[in-house]
Protein backbone atom coordinates (compact mmCIF):
# COMPACT_ATOMS: atom_id res chain seq x y z
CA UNK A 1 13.53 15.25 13.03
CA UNK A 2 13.62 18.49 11.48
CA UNK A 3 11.73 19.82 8.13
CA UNK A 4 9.83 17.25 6.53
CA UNK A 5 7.29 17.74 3.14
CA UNK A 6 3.82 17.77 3.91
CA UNK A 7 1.36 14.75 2.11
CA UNK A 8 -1.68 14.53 0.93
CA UNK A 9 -2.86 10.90 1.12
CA UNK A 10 -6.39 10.20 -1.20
CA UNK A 11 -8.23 6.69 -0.82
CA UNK A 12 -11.80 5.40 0.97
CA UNK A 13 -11.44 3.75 3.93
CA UNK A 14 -13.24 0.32 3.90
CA UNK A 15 -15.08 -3.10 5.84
CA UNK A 16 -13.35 -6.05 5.38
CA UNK A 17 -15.05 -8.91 5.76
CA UNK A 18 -13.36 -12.61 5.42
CA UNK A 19 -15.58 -15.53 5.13
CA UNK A 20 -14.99 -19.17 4.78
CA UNK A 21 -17.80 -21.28 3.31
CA UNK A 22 -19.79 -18.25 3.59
CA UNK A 23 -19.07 -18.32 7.67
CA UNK A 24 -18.15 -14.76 8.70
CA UNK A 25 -14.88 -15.44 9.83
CA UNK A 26 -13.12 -11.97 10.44
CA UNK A 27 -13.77 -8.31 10.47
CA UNK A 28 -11.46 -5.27 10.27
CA UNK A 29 -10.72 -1.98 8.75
CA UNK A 30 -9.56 -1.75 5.24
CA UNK A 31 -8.31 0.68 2.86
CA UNK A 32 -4.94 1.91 1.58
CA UNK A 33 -5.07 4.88 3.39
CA UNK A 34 -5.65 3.52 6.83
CA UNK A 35 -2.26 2.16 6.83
CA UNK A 36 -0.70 5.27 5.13
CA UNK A 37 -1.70 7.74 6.91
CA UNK A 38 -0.41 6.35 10.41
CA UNK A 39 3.06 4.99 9.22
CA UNK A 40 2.79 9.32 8.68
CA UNK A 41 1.15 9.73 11.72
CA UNK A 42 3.55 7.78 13.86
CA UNK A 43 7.13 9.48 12.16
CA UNK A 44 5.48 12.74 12.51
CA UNK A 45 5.09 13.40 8.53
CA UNK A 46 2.94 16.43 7.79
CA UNK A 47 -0.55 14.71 6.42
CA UNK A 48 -3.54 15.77 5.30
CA UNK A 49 -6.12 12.78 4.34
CA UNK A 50 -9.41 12.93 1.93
CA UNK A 51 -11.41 9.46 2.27
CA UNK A 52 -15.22 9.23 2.70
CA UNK A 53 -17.12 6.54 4.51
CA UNK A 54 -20.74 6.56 4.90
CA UNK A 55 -22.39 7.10 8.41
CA UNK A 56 -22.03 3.40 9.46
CA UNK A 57 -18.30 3.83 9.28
CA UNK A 58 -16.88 1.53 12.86
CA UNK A 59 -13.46 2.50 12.65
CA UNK A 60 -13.15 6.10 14.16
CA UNK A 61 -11.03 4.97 16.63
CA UNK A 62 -8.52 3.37 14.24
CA UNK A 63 -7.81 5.88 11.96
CA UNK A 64 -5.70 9.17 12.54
CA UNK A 65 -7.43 11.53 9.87
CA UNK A 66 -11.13 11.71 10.33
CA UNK A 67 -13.02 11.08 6.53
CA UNK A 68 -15.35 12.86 4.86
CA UNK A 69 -19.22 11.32 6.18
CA UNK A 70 -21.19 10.82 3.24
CA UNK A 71 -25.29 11.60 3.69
CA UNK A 72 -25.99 9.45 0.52
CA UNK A 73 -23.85 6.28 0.56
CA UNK A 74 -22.71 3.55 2.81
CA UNK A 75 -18.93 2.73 3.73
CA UNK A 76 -17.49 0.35 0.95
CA UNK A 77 -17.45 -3.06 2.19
CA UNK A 78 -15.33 -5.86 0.37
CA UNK A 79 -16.10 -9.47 1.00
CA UNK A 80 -13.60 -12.11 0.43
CA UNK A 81 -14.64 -15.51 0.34
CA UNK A 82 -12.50 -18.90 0.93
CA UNK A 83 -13.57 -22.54 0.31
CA UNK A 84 -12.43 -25.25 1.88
CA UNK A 85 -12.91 -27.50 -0.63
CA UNK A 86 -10.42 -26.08 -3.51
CA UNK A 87 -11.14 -27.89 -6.99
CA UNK A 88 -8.20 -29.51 -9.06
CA UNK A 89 -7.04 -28.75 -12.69
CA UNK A 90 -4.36 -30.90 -13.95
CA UNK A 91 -3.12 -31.63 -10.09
CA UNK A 92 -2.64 -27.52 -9.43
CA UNK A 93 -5.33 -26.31 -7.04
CA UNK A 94 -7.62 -23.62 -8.44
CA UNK A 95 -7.75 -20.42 -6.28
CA UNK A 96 -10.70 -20.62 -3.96
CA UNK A 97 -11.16 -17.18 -3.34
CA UNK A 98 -13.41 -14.81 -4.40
CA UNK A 99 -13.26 -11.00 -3.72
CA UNK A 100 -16.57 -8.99 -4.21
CA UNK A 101 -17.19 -4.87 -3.75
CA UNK A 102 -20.14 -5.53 -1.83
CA UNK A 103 -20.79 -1.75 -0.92
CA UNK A 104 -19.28 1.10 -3.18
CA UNK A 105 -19.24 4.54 -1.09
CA UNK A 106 -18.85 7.84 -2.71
CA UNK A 107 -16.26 8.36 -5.43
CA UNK A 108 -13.62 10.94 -4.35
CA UNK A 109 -13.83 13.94 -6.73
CA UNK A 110 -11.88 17.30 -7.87
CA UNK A 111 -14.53 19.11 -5.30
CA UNK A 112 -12.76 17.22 -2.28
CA UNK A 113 -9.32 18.40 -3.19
CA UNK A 114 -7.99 21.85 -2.27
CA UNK A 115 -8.71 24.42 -4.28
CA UNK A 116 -5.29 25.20 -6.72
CA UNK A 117 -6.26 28.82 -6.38
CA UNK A 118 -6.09 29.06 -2.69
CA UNK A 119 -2.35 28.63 -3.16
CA UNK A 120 -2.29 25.28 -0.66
CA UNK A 121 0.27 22.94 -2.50
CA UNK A 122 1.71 19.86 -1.46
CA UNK A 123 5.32 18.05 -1.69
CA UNK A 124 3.81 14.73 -1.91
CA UNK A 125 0.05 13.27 -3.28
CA UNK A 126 -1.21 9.62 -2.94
CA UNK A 127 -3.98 8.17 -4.94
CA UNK A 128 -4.69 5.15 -3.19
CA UNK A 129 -7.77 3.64 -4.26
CA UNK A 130 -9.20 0.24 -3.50
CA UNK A 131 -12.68 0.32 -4.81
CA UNK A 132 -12.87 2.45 -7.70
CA UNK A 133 -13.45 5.74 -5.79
CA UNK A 134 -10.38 7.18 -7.56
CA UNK A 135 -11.54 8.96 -10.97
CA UNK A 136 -8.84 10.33 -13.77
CA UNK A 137 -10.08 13.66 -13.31
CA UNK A 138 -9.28 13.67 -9.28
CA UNK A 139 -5.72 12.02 -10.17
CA UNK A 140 -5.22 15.32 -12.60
CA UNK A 141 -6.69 17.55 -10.07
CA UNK A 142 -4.09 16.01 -7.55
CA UNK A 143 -1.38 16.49 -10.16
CA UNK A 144 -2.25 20.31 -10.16
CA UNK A 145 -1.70 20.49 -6.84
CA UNK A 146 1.31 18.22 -5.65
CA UNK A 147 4.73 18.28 -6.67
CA UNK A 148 5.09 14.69 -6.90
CA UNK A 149 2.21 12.13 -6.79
CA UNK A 150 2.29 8.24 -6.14
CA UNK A 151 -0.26 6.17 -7.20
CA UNK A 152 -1.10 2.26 -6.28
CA UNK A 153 -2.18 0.76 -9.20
CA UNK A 154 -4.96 -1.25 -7.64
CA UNK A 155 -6.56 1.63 -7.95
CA UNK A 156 -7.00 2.45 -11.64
CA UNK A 157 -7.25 -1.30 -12.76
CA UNK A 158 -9.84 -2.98 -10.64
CA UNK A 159 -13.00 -3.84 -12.17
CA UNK A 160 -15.70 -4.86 -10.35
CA UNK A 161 -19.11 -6.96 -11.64
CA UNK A 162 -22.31 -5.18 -12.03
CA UNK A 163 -24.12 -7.87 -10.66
CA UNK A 164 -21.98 -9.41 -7.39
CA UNK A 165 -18.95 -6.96 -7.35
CA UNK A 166 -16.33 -9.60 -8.18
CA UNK A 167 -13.27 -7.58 -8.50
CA UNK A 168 -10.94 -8.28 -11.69
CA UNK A 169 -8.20 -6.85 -13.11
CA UNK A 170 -7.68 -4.93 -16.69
CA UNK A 171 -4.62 -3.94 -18.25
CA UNK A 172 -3.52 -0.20 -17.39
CA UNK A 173 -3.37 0.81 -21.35
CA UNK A 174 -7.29 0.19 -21.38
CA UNK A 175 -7.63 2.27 -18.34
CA UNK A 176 -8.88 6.38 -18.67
CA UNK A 177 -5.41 6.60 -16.34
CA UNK A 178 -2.90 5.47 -19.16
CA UNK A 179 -2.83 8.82 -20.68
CA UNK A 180 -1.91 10.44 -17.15
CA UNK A 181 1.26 8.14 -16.32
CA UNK A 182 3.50 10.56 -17.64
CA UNK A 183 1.90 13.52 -14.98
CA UNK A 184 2.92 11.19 -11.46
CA UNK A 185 6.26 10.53 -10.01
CA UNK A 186 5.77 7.00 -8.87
CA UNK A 187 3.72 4.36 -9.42
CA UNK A 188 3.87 1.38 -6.99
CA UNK A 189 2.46 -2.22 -8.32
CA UNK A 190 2.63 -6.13 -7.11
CA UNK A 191 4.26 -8.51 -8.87
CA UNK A 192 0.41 -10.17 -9.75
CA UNK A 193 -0.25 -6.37 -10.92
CA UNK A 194 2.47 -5.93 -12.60
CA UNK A 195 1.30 -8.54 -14.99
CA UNK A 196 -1.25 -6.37 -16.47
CA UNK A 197 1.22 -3.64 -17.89
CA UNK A 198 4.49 -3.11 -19.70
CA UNK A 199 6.80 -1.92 -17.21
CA UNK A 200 9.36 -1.29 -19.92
CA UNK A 201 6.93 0.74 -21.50
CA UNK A 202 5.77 2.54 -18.50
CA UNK A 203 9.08 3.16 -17.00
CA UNK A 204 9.51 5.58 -19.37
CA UNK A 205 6.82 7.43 -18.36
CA UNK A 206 7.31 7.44 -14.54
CA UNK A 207 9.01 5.67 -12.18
CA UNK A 208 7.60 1.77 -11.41
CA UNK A 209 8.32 -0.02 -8.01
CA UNK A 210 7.10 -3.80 -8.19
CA UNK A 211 6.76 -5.57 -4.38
CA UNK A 212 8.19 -9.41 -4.70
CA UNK A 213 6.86 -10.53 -1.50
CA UNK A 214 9.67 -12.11 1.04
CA UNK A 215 11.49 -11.18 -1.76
CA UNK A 216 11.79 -7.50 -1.37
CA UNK A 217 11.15 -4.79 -3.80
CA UNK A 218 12.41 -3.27 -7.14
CA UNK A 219 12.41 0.58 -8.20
CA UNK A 220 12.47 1.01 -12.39
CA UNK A 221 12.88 4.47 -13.81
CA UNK A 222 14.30 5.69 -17.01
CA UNK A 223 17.36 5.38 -17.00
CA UNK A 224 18.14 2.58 -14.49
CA UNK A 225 16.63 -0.27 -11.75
CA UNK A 226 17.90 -1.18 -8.82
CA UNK A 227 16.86 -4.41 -6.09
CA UNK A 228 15.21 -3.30 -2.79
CA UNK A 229 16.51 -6.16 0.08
CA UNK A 230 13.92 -7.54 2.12
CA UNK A 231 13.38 -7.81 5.82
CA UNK A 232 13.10 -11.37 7.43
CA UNK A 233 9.80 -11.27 9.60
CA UNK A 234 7.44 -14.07 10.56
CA UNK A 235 4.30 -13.39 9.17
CA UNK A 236 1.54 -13.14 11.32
CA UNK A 237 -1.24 -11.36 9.40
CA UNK A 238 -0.51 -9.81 6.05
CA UNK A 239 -2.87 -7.06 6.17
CA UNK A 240 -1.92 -3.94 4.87
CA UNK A 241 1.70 -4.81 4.18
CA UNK A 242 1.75 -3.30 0.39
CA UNK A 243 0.37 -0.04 2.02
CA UNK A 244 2.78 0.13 4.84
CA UNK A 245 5.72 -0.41 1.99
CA UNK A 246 4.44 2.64 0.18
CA UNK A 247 4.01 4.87 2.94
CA UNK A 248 7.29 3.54 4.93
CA UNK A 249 8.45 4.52 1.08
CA UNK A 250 7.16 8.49 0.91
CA UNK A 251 7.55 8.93 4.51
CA UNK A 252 11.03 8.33 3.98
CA UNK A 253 11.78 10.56 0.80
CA UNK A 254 9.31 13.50 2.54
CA UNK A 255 12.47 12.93 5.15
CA UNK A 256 15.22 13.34 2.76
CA UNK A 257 16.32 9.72 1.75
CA UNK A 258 17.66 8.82 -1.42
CA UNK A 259 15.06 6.39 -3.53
CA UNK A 260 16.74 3.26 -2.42
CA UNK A 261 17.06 4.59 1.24
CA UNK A 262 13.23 5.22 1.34
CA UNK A 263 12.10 1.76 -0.69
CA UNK A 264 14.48 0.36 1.91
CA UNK A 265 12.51 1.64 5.27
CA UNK A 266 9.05 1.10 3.38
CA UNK A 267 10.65 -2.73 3.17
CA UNK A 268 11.19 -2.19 7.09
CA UNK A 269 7.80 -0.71 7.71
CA UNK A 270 5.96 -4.01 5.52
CA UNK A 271 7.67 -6.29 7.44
CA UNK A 272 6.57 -4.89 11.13
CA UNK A 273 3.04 -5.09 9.48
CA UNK A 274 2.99 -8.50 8.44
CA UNK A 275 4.31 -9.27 11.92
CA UNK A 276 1.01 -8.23 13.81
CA UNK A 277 -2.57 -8.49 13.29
CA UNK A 278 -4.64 -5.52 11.42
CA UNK A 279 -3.49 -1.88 11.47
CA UNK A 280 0.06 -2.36 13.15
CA UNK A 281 1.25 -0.82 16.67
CA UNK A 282 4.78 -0.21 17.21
CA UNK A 283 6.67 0.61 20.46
CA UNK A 284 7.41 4.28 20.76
CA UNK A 285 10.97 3.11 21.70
CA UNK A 286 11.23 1.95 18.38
CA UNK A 287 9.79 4.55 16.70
CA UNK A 288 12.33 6.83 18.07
CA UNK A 289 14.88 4.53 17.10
CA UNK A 290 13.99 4.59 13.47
CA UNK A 291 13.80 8.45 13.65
CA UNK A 292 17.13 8.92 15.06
CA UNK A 293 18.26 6.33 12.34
CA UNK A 294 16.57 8.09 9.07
CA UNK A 295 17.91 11.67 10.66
CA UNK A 296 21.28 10.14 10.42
CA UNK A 297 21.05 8.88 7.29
CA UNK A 298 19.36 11.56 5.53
CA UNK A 299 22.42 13.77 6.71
CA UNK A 300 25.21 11.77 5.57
CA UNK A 301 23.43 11.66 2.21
CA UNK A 302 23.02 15.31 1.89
CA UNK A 303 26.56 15.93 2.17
CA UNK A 304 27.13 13.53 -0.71
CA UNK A 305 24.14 15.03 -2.94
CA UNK A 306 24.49 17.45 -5.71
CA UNK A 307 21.80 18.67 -8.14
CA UNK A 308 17.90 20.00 -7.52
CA UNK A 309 17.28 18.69 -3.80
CA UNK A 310 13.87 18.29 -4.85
CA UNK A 311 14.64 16.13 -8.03
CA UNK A 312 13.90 12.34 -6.45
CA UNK A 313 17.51 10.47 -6.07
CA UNK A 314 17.85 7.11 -7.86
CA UNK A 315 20.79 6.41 -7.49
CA UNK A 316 22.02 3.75 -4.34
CA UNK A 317 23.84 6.05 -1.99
CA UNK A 318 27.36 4.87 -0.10
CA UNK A 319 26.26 3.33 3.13
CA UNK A 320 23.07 1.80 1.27
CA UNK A 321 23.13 -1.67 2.85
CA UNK A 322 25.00 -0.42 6.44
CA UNK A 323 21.23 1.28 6.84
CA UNK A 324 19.84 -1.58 5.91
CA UNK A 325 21.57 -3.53 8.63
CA UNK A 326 20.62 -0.37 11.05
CA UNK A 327 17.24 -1.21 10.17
CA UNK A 328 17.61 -4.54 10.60
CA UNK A 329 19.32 -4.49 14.16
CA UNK A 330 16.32 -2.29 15.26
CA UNK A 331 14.04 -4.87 13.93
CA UNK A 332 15.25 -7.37 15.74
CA UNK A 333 16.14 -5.63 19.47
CA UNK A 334 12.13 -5.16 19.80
CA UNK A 335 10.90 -8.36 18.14
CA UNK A 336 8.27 -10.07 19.88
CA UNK A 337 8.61 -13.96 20.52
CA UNK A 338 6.90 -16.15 18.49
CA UNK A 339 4.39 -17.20 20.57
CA UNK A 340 3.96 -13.87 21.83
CA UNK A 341 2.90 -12.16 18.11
CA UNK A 342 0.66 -15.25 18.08
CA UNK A 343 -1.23 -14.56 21.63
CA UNK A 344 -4.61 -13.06 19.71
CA UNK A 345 -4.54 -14.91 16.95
CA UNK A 346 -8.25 -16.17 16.68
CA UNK A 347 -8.93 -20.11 15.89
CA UNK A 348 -8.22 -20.25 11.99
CA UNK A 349 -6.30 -23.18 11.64
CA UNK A 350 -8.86 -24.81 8.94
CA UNK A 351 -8.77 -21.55 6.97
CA UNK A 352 -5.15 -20.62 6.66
CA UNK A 353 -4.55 -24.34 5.96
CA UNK A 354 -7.43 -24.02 2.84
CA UNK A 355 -5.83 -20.46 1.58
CA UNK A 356 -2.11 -20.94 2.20
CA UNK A 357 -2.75 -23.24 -1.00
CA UNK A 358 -4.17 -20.70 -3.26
CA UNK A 359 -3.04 -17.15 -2.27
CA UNK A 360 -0.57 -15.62 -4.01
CA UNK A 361 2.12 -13.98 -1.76
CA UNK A 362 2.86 -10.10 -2.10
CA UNK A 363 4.80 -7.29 -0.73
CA UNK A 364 6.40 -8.73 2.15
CA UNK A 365 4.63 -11.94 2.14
CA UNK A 366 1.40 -10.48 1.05
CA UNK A 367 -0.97 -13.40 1.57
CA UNK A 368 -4.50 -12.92 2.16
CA UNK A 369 -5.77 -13.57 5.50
CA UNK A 370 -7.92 -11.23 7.59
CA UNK A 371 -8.23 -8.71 4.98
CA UNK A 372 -9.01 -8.75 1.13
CA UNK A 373 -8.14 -5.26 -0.32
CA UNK A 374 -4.34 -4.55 -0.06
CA UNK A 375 -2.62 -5.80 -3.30
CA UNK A 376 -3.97 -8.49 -3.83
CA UNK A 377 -3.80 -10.70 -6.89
CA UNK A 378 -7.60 -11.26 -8.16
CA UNK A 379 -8.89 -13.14 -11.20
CA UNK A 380 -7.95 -11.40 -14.41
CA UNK A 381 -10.66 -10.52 -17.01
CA UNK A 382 -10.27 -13.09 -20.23
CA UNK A 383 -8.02 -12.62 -22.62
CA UNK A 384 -6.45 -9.74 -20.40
CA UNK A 385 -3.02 -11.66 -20.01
């Protein structure tokens, strides 16, 4: 595909666990950078990775950059519990689930980065942190070091109970991060999040892109917004879909898309995730495809660019929505039937009939079902709204 900017992708890997009425329902791997790293992986994107899991870690397998093996902690483990008995307030059903940080591994810090004097610099960082293990002085230390940097905002405004682990949210201007906005590039939230800032406010400071579930997705920056069109899928299991946007989203600019171009193909990349079950596998047919399709398009842009080629494009290029139906057409041509996506789904009938009720859908139909950590929308602290 030719030259493409190297990444460096920060975030702990993670258990998931799903229970119902306490019932261990589902395992599976979790964390943000799971899902990054091998949309990278798989569109050959120059990655390095820096996530640390204890010795217990049972996803080796799974994941395409090996963590960091801590000797003095355990692999963070989130629980998310359903109910199937959902209490009523004024005839609206109260959400019945509860996320907890069971297990908190290692915090990643400044040490783990490379060192700013060795002269090792990277196009792109990611701070994508799902159970506190990103700290404001390893998001500066990854500003020193990257030319751009995205950041989830999960990251910087969970809170989690000293006594269970049940995760809330904060507002970002009470956060140790606020004061660092202005330092990143990007900074990627879900509608739910999106709640506990002032995206006028922050769009001044960097550039905001809010996922609307089925919806689609919206980039704010300075000077300008602009809508993100959505992919029709059938959801399946929503599992990492908000992480698969974002790095569908820097895979594409480390490829030379415009902003819109590369929000559109981290659209494309959500909605292939929510179509499968866990960390997503896609047909190498495909995946060629899409290369051959973002080479294409990243050339006819160029030729229509002007200004820094490393300034990040805003703007919605000519041919915007003809790549979208590119994308689309390659969607479709390796879409699985119906009843073939649904082959391995295991016997959870009673559960997603209990949660469809209370979850909150996300980027590209971000529900919760087997896994509790990607964007989701938890209970907010009091008088946080």
């Amino acid at each position: 595909m030719g030259f493409s900017r190297r990444s460096l992708v920060i975030g702990n890997y993670c258990h998931d666990v799903l229970l119902q009425d306490d019932v261990v329902i589902a395992e599976s791997l979790g964390g943000a950078a799971s899902f990054i790293s091998s949309i990278f992986s798989l569109l050959s994107i120059p990655c390095d990775c820096i996530s640390i899991v204890g010795s217990d870690f049972s996803y080796n397998h799974s994941v395409f950059c090996s963590p960091i093996v801590s000797n003095t902690s355990k692999t963070t483990v989130f629980h998310a519990h359903f109910y199937s008995n959902c209490p009523e307030n004024d005839g609206k059903p109260v959400s019945d689930r509860t996320l907890k940080r069971v297990i908190a591994c290692d915090p990643i810090r400044p040490i783990e980065l490379p060192n700013s004097n060795s002269g090792k610099r990277f196009d792109f960082g990611m701070a994508v942190g799902v159970g506190g293990e990103i700290l404001p002085e390893t998001l500066e230390g990854l500003v020193e070091i990257c030319d751009v940097v995205f950041v989830d905002v999960q990251g910087l405004i969970r809170e989690f109970d000293e006594i269970d682990g049940t995760v809330r949210l904060i507002n970002l201007n009470e956060t140790k991060f606020y004061p660092l906005l202005s330092k990143i590039g990007v900074l990627k939230a879900s509608a739910e999040e999106a709640e506990f800032m002032d995206v006028e406010e922050v769009r001044k400071l960097c550039c905001v892109v809010v996922t609307y579930g089925e919806k689609g997705c919206k980039v704010f920056w300075k000077d300008g917004e602009v809508e993100i069109s959505p992919f029709s899928t059938i959801q399946i299991d929503p599992t990492g879909a908000g992480d698969s946007l974002l790095g569908g989203f820097v895979a594409g600019l480390s490829l030379g898309l415009a902003v819109p171009d590369a929000a559109l193909l981290g659209n494309f990349f959500g909605s292939l995730t929510v179509s499968q079950i866990g960390l997503p596998k896609f047909d190498s047919k495909l995946l060629q495809r899409v290369k051959d399709e973002v080479q294409r398009r990243s050339l006819q842009c160029a030729q229509h660019r002007v200004g820094d080629v490393n300034e990040l494009w805003f703007s919605k290029p000519l041919g915007h929505e003809q790549f979208h139906e590119s994308l689309n057409a390659i969607r479709h041509a390796f879409s699985l039937p119906v009843q073939e996506c649904r082959r391995d789904l295991p016997d959870m009938q009673n559960l997603t009939t209990s949660v469809n009720h209370s979850i909150k859908h996300q980027c590209n139909g971000q529900s919760l079902l087997h896994n509790p950590v990607y964007d989701e929308a938890v209970e907010p602290l009091k008088g946080t709204q």
